[in-house]
Protein backbone atom coordinates (compact mmCIF):
# COMPACT_ATOMS: atom_id res chain seq x y z
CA UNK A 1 -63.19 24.58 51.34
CA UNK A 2 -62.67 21.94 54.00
CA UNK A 3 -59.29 22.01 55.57
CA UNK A 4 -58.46 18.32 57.35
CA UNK A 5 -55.22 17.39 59.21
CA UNK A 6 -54.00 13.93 59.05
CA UNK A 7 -51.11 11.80 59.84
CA UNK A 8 -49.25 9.21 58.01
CA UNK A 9 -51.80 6.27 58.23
CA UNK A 10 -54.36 8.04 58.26
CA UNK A 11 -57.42 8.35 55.82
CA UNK A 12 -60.64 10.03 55.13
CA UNK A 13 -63.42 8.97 53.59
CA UNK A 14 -65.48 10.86 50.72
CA UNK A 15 -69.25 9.39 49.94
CA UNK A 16 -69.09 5.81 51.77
CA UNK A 17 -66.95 4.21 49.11
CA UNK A 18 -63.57 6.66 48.10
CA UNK A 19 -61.10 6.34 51.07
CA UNK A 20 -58.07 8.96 50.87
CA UNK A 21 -54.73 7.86 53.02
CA UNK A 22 -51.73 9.53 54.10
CA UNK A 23 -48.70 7.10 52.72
CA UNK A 24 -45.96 9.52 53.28
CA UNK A 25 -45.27 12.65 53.65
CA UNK A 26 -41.13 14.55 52.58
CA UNK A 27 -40.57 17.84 53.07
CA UNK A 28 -43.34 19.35 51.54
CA UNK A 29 -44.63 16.44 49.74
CA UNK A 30 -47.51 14.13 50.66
CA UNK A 31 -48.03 11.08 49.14
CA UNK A 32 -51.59 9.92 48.91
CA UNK A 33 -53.60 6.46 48.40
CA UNK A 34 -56.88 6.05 47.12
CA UNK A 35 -59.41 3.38 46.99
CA UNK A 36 -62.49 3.79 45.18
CA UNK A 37 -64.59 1.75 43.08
CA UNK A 38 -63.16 1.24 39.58
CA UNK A 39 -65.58 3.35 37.71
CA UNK A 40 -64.45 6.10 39.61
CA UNK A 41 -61.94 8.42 37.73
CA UNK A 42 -58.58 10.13 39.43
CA UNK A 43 -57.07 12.31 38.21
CA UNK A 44 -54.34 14.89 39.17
CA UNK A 45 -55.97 18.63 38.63
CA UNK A 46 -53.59 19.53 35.62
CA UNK A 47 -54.24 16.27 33.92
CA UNK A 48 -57.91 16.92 34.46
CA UNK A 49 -57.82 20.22 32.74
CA UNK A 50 -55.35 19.46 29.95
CA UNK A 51 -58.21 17.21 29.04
CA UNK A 52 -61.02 19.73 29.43
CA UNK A 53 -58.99 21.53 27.42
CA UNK A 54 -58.45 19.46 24.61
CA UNK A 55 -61.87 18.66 24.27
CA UNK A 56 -62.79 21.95 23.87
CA UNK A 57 -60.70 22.72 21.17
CA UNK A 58 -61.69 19.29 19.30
CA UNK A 59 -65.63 20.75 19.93
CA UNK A 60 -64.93 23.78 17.81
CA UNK A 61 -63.47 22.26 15.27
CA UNK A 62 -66.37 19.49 14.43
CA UNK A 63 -68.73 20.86 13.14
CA UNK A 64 -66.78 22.03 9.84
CA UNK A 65 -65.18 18.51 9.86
CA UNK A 66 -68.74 16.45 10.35
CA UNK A 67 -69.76 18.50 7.04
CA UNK A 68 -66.40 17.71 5.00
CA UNK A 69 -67.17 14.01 6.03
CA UNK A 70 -70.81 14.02 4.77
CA UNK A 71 -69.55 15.70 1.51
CA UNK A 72 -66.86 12.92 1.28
CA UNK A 73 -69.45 10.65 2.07
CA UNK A 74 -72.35 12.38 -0.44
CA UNK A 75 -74.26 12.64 2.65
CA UNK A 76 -75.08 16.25 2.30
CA UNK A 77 -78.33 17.10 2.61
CA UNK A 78 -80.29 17.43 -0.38
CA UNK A 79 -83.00 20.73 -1.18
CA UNK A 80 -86.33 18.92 -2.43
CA UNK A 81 -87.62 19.80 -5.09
CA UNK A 82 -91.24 21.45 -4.83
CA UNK A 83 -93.71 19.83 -7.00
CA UNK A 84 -94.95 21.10 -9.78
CA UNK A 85 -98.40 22.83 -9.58
């Protein structure tokens, strides 16, 4: 892990296009600014693995709810029938 100190004002600068700034800092608190190209998704770490998360318990339940849907649907696939020799 990189450890960097910086002072109020100051930024760094993560792959030529995400800059990081010191806005404030209370107490213990920092508070940070970003700038990075909108495609670019921030998010705090427990937001980031709440979603994780959730995603992984909606994966384990699809599979039995893609099959109720294709029964719903009569989409279930069909055994074909062998011809007769």
């Amino acid at each position: 892990m990189l450890y960097l100190m910086r002072k109020i004002g100051e930024s760094i600068i993560i792959n030529d296009n995400i800059e990081i700034k010191v806005v404030e800092i209370k107490g213990r608190s920092v508070k940070l600014g970003f700038e990075s190209p909108q495609n670019v998704t921030i998010l705090r770490k427990e937001i980031h693995q709440r979603i994780i998360e959730e995603n992984l318990a909606a994966a384990k339940g699809a599979p039995a709810a893609i099959f109720e849907d294709m029964e719903k649907l009569s989409l279930t696939p069909q055994k074909k029938e062998e011809p007769e020799k």
